[in-house]
C-alpha atoms as a PDB file:
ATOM      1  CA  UNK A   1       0.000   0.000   0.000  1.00  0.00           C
ATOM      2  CA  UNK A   2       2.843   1.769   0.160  1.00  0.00           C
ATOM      3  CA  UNK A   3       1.995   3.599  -3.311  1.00  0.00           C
ATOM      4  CA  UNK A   4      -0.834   5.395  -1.493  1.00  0.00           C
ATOM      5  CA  UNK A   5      -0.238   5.402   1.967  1.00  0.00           C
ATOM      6  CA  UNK A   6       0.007   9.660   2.444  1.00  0.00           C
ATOM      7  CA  UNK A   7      -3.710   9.951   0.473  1.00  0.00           C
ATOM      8  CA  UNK A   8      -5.129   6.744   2.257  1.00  0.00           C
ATOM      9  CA  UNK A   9      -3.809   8.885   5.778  1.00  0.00           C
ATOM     10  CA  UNK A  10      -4.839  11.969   4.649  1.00  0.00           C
ATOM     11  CA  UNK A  11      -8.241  10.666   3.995  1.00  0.00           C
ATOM     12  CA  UNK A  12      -8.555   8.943   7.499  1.00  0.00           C
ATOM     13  CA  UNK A  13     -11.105   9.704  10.163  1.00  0.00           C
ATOM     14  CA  UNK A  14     -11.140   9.632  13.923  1.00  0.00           C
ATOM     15  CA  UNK A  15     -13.293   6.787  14.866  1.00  0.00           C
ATOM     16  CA  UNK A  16     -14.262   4.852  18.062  1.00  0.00           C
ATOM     17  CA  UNK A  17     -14.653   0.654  17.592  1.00  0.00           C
ATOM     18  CA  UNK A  18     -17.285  -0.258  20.565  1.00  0.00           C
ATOM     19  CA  UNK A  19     -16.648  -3.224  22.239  1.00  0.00           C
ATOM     20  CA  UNK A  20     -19.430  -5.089  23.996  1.00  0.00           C
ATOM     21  CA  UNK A  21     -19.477  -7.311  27.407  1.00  0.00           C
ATOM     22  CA  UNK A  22     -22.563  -8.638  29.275  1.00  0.00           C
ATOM     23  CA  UNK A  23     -24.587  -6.718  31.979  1.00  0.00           C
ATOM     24  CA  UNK A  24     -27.269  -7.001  34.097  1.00  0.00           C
ATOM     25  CA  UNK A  25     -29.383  -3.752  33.606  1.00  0.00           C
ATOM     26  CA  UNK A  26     -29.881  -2.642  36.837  1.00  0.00           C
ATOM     27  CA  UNK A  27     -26.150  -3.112  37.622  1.00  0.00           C
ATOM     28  CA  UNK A  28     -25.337  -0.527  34.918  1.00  0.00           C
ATOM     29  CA  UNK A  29     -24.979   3.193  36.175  1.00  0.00           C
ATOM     30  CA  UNK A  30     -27.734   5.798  35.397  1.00  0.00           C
ATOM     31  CA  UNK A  31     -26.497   7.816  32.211  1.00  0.00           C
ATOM     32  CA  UNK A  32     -23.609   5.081  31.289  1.00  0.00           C
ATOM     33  CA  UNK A  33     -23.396   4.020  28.004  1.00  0.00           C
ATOM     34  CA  UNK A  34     -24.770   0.378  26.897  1.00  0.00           C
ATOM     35  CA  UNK A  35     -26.655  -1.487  24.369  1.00  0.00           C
ATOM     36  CA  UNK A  36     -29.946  -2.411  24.836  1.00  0.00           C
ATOM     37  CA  UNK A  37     -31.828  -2.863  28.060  1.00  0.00           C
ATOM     38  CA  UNK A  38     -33.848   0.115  29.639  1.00  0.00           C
ATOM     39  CA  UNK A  39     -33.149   3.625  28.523  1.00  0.00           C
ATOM     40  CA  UNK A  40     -32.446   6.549  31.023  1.00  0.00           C
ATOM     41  CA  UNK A  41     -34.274   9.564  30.221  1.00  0.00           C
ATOM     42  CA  UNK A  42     -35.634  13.320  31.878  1.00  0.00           C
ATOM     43  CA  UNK A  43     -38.960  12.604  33.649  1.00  0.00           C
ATOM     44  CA  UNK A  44     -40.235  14.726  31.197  1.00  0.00           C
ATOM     45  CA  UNK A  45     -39.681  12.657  28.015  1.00  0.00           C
ATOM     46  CA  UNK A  46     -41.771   9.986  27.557  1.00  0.00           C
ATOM     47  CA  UNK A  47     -40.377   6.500  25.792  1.00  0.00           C
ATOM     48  CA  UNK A  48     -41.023   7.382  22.293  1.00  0.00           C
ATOM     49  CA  UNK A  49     -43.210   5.976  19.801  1.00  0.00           C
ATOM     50  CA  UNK A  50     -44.414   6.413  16.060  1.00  0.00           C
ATOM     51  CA  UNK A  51     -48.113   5.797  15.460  1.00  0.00           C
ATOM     52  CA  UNK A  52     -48.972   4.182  18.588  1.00  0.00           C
ATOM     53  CA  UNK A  53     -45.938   2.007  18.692  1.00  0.00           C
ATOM     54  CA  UNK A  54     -43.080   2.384  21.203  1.00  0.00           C
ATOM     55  CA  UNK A  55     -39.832   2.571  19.110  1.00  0.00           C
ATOM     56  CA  UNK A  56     -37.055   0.057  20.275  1.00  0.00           C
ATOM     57  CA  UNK A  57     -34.206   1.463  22.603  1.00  0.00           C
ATOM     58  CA  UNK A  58     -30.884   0.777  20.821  1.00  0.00           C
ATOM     59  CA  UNK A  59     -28.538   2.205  23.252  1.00  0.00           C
ATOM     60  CA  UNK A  60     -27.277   5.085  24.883  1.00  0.00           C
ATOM     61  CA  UNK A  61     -23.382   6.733  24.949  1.00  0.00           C
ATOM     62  CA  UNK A  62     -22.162   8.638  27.564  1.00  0.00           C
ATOM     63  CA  UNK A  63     -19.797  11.262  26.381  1.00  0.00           C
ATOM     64  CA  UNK A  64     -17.796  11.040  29.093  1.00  0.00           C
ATOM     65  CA  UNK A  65     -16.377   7.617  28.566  1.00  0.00           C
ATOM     66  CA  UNK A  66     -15.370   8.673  25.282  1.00  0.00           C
ATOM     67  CA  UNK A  67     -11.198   8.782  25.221  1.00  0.00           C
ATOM     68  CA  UNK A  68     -10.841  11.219  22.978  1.00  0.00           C
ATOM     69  CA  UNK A  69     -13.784  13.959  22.078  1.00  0.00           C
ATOM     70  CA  UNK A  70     -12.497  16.025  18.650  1.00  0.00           C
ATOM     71  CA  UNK A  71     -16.053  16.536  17.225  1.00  0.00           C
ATOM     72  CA  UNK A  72     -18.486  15.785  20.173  1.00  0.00           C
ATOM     73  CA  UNK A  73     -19.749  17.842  23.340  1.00  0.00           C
ATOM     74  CA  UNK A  74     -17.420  16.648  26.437  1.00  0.00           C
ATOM     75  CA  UNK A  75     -20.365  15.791  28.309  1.00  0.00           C
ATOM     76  CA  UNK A  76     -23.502  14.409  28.476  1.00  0.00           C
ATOM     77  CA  UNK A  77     -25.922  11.054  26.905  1.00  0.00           C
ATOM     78  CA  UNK A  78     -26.842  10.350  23.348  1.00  0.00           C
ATOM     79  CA  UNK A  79     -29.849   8.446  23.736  1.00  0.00           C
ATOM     80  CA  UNK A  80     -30.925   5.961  20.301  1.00  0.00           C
ATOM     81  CA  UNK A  81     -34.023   4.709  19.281  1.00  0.00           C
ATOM     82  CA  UNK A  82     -35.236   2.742  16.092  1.00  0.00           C
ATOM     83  CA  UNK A  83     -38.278   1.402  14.743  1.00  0.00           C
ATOM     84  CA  UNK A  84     -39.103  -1.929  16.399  1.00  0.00           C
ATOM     85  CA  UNK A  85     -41.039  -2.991  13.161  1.00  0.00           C
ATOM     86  CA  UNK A  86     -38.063  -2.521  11.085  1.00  0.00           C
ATOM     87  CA  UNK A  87     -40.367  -1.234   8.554  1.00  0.00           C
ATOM     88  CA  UNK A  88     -38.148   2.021   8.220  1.00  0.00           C
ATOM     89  CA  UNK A  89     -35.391   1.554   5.779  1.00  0.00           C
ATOM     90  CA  UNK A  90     -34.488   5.565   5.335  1.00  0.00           C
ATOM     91  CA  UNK A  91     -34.776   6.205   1.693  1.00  0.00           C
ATOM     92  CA  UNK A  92     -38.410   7.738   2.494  1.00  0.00           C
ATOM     93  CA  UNK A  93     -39.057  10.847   4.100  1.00  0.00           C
ATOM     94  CA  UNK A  94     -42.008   9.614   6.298  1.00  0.00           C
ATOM     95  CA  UNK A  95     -39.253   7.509   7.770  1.00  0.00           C
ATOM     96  CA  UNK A  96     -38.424  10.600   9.993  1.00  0.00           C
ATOM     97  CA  UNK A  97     -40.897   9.384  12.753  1.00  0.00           C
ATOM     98  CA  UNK A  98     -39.573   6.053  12.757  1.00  0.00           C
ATOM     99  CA  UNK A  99     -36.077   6.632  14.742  1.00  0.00           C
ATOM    100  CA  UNK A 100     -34.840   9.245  17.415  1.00  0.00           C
ATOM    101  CA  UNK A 101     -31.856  10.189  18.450  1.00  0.00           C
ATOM    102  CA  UNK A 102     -31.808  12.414  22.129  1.00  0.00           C
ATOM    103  CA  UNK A 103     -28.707  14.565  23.290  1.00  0.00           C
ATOM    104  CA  UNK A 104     -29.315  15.042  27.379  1.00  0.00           C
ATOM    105  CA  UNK A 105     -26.916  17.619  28.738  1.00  0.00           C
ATOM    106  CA  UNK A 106     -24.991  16.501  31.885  1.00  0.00           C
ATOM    107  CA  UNK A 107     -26.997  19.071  33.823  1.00  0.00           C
ATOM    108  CA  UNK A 108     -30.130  16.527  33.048  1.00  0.00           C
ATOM    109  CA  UNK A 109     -31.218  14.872  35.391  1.00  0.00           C
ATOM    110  CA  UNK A 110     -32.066  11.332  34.078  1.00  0.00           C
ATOM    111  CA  UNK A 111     -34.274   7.614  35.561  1.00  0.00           C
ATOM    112  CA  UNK A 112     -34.134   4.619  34.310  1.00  0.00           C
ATOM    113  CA  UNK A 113     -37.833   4.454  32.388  1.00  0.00           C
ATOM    114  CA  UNK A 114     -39.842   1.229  32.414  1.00  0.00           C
ATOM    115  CA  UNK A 115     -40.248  -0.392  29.799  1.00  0.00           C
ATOM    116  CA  UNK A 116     -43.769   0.454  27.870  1.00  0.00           C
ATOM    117  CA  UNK A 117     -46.626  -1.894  28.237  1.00  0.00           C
ATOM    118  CA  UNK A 118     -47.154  -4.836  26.102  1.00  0.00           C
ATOM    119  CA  UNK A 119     -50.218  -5.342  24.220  1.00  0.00           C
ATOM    120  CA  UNK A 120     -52.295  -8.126  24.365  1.00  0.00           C
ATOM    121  CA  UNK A 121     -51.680 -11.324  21.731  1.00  0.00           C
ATOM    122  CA  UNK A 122     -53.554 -10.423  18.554  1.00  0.00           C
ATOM    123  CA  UNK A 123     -56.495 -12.508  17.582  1.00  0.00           C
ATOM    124  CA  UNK A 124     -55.729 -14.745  14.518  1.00  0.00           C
ATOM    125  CA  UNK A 125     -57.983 -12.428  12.729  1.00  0.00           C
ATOM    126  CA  UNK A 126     -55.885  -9.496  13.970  1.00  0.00           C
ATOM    127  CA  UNK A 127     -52.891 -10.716  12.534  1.00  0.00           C
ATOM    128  CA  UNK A 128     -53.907 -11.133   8.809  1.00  0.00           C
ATOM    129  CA  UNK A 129     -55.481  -7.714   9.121  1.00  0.00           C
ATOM    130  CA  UNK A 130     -52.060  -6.489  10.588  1.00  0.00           C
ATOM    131  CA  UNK A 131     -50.733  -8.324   7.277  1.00  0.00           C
ATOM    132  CA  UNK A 132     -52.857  -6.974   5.185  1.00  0.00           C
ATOM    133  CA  UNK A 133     -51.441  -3.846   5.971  1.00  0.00           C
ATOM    134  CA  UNK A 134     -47.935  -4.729   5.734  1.00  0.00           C
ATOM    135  CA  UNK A 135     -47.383  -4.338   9.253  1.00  0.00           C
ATOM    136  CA  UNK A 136     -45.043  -6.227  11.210  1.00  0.00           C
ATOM    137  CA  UNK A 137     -46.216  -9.425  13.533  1.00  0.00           C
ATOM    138  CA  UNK A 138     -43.599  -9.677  15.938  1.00  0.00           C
ATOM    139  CA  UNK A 139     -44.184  -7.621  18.947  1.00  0.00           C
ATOM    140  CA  UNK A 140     -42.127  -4.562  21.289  1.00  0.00           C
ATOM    141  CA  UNK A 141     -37.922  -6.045  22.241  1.00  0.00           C
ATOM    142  CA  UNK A 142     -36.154  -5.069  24.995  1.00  0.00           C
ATOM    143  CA  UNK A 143     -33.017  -5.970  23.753  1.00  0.00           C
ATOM    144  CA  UNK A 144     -30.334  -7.665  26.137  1.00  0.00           C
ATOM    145  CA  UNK A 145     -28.034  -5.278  27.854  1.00  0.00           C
ATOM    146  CA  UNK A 146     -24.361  -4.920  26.859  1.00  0.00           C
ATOM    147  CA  UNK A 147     -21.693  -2.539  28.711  1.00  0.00           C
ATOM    148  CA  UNK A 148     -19.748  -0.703  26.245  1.00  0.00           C
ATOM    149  CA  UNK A 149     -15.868   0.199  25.832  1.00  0.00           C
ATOM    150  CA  UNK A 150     -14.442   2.795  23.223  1.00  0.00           C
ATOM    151  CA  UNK A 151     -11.670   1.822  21.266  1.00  0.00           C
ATOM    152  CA  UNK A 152     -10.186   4.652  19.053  1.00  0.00           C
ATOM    153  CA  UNK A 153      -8.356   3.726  15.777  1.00  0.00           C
ATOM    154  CA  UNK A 154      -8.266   5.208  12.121  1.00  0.00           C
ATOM    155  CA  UNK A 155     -11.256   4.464   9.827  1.00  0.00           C
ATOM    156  CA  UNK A 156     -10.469   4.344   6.253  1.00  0.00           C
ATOM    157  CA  UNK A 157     -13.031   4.509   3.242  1.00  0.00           C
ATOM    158  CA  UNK A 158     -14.721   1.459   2.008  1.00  0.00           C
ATOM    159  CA  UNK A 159     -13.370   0.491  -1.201  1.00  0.00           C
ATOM    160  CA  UNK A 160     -16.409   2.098  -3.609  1.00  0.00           C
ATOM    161  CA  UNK A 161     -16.275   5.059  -1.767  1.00  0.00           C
ATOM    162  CA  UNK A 162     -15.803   7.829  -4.651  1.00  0.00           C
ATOM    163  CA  UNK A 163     -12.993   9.605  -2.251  1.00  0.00           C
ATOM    164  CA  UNK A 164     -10.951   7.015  -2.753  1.00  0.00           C
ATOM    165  CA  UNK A 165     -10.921   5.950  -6.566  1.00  0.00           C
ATOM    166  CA  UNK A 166      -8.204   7.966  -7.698  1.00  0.00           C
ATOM    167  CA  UNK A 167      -6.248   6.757  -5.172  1.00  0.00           C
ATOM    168  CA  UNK A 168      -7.054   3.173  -5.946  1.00  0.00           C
ATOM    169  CA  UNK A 169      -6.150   3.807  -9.568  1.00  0.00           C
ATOM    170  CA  UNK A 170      -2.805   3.692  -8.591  1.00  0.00           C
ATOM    171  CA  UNK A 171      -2.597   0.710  -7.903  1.00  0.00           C
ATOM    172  CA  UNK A 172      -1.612  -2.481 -10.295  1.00  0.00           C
ATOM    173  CA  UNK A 173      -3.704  -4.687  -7.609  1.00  0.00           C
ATOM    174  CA  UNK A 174      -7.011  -2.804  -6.633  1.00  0.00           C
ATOM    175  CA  UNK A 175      -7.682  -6.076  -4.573  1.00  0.00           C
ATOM    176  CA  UNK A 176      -4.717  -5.194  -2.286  1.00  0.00           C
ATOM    177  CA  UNK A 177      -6.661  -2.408  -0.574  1.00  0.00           C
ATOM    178  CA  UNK A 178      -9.273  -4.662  -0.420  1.00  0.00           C
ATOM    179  CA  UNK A 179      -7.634  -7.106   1.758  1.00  0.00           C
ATOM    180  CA  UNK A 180      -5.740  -4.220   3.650  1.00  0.00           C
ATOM    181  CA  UNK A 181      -9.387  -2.867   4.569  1.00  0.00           C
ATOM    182  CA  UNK A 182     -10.478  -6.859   5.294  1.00  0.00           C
ATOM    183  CA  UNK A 183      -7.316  -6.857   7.743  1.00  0.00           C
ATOM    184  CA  UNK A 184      -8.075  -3.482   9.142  1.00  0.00           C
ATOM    185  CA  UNK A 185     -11.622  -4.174  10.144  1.00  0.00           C
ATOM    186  CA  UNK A 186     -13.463  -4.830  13.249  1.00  0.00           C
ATOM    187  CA  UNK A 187     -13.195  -8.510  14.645  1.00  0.00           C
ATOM    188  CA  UNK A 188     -16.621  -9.280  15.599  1.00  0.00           C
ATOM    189  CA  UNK A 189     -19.931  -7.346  15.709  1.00  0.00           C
ATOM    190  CA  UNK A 190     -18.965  -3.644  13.940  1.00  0.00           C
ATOM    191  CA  UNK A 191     -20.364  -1.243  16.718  1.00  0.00           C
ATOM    192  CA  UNK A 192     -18.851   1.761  15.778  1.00  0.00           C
ATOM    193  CA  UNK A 193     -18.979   5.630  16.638  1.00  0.00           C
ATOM    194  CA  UNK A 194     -17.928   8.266  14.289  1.00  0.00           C
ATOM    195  CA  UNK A 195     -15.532   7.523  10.981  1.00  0.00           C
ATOM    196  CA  UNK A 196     -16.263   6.173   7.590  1.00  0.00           C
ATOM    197  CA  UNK A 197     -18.809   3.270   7.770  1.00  0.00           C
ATOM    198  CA  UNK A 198     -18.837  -0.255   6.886  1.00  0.00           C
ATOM    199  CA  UNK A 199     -21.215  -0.030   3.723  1.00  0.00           C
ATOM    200  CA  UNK A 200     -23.080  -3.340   3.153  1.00  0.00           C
ATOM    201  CA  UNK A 201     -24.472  -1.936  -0.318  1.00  0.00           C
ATOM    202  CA  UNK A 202     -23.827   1.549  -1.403  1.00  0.00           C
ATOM    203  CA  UNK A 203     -22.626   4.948  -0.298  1.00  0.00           C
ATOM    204  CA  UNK A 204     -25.583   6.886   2.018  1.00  0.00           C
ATOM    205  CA  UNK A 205     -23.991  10.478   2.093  1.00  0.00           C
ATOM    206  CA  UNK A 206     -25.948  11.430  -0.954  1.00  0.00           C
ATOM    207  CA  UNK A 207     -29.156   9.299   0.274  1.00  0.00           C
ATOM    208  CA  UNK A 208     -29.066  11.026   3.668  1.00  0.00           C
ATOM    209  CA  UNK A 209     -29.126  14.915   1.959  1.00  0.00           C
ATOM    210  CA  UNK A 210     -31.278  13.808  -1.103  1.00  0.00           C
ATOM    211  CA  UNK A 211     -34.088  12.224   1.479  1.00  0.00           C
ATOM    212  CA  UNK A 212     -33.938  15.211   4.461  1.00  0.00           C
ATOM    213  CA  UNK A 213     -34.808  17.404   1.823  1.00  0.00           C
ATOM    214  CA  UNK A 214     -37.824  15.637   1.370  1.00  0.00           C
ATOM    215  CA  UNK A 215     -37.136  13.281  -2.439  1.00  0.00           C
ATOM    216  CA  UNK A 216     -38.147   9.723  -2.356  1.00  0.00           C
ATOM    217  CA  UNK A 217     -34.532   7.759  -2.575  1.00  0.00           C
ATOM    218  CA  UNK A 218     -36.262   3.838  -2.531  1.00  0.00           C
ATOM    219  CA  UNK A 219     -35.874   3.560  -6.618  1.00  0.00           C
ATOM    220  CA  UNK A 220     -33.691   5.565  -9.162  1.00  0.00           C
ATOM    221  CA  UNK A 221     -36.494   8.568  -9.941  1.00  0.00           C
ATOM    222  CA  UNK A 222     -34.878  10.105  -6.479  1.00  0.00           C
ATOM    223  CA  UNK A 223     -31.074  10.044  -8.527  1.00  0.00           C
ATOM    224  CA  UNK A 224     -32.851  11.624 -11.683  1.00  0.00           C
ATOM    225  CA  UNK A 225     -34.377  14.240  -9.759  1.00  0.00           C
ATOM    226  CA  UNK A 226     -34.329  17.837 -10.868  1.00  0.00           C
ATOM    227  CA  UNK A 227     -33.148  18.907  -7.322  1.00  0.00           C
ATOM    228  CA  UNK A 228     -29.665  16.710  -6.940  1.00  0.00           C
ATOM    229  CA  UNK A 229     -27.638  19.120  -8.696  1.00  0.00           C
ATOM    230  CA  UNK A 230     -28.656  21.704  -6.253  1.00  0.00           C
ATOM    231  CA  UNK A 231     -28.321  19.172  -3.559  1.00  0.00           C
ATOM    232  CA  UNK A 232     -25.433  17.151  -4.446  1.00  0.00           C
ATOM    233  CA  UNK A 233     -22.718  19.430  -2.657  1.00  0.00           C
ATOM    234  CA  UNK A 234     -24.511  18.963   0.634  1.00  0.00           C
ATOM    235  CA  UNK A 235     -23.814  15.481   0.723  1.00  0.00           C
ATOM    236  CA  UNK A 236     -20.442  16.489   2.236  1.00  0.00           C
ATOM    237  CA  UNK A 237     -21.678  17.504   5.122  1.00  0.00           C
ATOM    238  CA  UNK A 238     -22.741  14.232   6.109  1.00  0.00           C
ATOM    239  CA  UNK A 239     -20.971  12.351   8.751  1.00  0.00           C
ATOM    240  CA  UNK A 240     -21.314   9.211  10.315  1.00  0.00           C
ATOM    241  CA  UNK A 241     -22.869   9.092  14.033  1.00  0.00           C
ATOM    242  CA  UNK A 242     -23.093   5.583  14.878  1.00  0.00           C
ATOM    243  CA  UNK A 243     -22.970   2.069  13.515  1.00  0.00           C
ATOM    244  CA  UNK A 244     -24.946  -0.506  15.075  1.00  0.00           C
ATOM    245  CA  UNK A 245     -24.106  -3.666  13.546  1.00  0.00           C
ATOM    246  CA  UNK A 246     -26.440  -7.488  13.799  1.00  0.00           C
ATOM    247  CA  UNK A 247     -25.140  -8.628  17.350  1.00  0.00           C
ATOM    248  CA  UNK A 248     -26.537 -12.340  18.757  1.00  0.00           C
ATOM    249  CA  UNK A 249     -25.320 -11.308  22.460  1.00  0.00           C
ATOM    250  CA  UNK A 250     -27.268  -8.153  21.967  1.00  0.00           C
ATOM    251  CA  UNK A 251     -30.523 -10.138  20.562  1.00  0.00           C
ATOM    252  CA  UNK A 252     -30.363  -7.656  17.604  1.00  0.00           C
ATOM    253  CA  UNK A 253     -30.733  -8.806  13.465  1.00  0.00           C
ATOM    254  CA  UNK A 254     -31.246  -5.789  11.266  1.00  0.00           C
ATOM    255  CA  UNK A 255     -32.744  -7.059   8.013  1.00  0.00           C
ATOM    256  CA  UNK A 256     -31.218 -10.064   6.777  1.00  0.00           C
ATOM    257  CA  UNK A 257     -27.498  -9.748   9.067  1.00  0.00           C
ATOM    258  CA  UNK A 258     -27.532  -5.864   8.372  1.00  0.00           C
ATOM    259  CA  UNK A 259     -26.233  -2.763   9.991  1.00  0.00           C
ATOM    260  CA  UNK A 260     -27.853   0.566  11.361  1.00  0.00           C
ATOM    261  CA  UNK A 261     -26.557   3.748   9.997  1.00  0.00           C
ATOM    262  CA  UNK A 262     -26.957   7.412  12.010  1.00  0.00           C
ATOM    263  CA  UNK A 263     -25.589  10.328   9.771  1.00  0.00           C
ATOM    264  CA  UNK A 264     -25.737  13.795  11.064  1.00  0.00           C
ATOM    265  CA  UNK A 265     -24.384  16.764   9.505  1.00  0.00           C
ATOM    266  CA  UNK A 266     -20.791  17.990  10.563  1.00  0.00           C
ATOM    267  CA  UNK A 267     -22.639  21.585  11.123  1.00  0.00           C
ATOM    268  CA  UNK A 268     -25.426  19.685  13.493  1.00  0.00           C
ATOM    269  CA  UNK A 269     -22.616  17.843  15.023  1.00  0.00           C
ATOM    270  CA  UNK A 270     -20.910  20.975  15.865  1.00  0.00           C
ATOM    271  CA  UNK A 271     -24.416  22.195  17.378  1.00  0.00           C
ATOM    272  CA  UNK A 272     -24.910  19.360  19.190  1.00  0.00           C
ATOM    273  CA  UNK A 273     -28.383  19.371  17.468  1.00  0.00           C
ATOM    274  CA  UNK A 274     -28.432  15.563  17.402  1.00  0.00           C
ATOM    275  CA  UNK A 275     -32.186  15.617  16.635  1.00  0.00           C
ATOM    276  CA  UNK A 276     -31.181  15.861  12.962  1.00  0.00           C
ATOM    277  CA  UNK A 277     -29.478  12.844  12.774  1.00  0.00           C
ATOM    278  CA  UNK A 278     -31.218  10.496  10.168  1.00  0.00           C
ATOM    279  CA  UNK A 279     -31.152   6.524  10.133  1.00  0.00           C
ATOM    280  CA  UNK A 280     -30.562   4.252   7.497  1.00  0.00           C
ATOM    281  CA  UNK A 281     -30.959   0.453   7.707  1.00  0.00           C
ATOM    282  CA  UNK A 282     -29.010  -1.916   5.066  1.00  0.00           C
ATOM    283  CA  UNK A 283     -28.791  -5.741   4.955  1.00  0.00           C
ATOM    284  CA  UNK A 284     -27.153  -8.319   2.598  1.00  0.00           C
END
C-alpha cells in the first residue's frame, strides 16, 4: 500500500470501535453508556413511539467515557431509538418518525424508564389484518443489555467510496486495498462511533441529503431528480454518528445480518443538534 499510503492517511477519520461485554441492567450506572436494556431519560420525556408504537431502545453513549472527544460535546448522553417494526429503511421521508436520536446535557437529570406496556396477543384475525397492511407481527424487544468500551483507531473509506478511486487507480492490484481494509476491520460485531462506515451496499452520504430534503430515494427517480444538482454538494456535510451492527449477544438482526446507519451533519454535530441525525438500515 505503500503507493498510497500519504492519500489513504490523509483521507482517514477519527473513529471509536465499541466493544461489547454482558450486563445485568440494573447493575449498569444511570447515564452510562450500553446497548440495549432500559433507557435513562428526563422525567419529562416519555419513551417514544411512532403511530402508537413504542420505538425500540438501541442504546445510549455517555460522552464522558469517550477517550478522545475532537467533534463531540465533552459531556452528556446520546440516547438511540429505532423502529421496532423494522419497517423504516431511510430512503423515504415519512421515515423521519420512525427513529430518534436524544442529546441530554450533563446538567439533566435522568431515571431509568420502564419499559412500555405490552399489548395483548392479537387474535388470529388481527394478525392477517395487521398483514394486510404490511405491518409487522412480531411484537415490542427489549433488547439484552451490553456494557460498552471505546476503542479509538483510524477508519479508512470502504473500497467504492468515490474519495478514494483515484487513489485506488494507482494501484496495479485494486484487490490489495481490499484485503488491507479486510485486515483493518473490526473482529466481531462492527459497533462503531464516528468515521467512515462499513457499507453493506452503497454509499448513504448522498441518500441522507437527497431524502432530508424531502425526495423519495427507494428507486432511481430520487437520482434523476431535478433537485440533486442543487443538492449534491450537501452530501459532504454528512458524517457518520453511529454504527450498530447485527449482534446475537445483543438479541439484535437488522434485516437479513444488516447494519444501522446514524448520519448527522458535521454543522449539526458541531451544534450538538443531534435531533437531525437520520437513520438508514441496510442488509445483505
Amino acid at each position: 500500500m505503500a503507493a498510497i499510503a500519504a492519500e489513504i492517511a490523509a483521507l482517514s477519520r477519527e473513529a471509536f470501535r465499541i466493544q461489547t461485554s454482558a450486563a445485568a441492567d440494573e447493575a449498569v450506572p444511570i447515564g452510562a453508556s450500553k446497548l440495549g436494556g432500559l433507557p435513562d431519560l428526563p422525567g419529562s420525556i416519555a419513551w417514544p413511539d411512532r403511530e402508537g408504537g413504542a420505538l425500540a431502545f438501541l442504546g445510549q453513549i455517555s460522552l464522558r467515557e469517550i477517550p478522545s472527544q475532537s467533534s463531540l460535546p465533552q459531556d452528556g448522553v446520546v440516547s438511540f431509538f429505532y423502529d421496532n417494526a423494522q419497517n423504516s429503511w431511510g430512503f423515504d421521508p415519512k421515515d423521519q418518525n420512525s427513529f430518534r436520536v436524544f442529546y441530554f446535557p450533563a446538567s439533566e437529570e435522568l431515571l431509568r424508564a420502564p419499559s412500555p406496556v405490552k399489548e395483548k396477543p392479537p387474535s388470529l384475525w388481527q394478525k392477517i389484518k395487521r398483514a394486510a397492511r404490511e405491518r409487522s407481527e412480531f411484537y415490542f424487544q427489549v433488547f439484552a443489555t451490553r456494557r460498552l468500551a471505546f476503542v479509538p483507531f483510524q477508519s479508512i473509506p470502504d473500497p467504492c467510496a468515490k474519495v478514494i478511486e483515484e487513489a485506488l487507480s494507482k494501484l496495479d492490484d485494486e484487490e490489495a486495498y481490499v484485503t488491507f481494509l479486510e485486515e483493518h476491520l473490526h473482529k466481531g460485531p462492527a459497533h462503531q462511533l464516528l468515521g467512515w462506515p462499513t457499507v453493506i451496499q452503497n454509499e448513504m452520504e448522498l441518500e441522507c441529503q437527497m431524502v432530508t430534503n424531502g425526495i423519495y430515494m427507494g428507486d432511481t427517480s430520487g437520482y434523476k431528480h431535478p433537485r440533486r444538482a442543487e443538492l449534491e454538494n450537501g452530501a459532504q456535510d454528512w458524517v457518520l454518528l453511529l454504527q450498530v451492527d447485527s449482534d446475537d449477544d445483543a438479541h439484535m438482526m437488522w434485516g437479513d445480518a444488516g447494519m444501522l446507519y446514524f448520519w448527522i451533519r458535521r454543522q449539526d454535530l458541531a451544534q450538538a443538534a443531534f435531533d437531525k441525525a437520520w437513520c438508514i438500515l441496510q442488509c445483505h
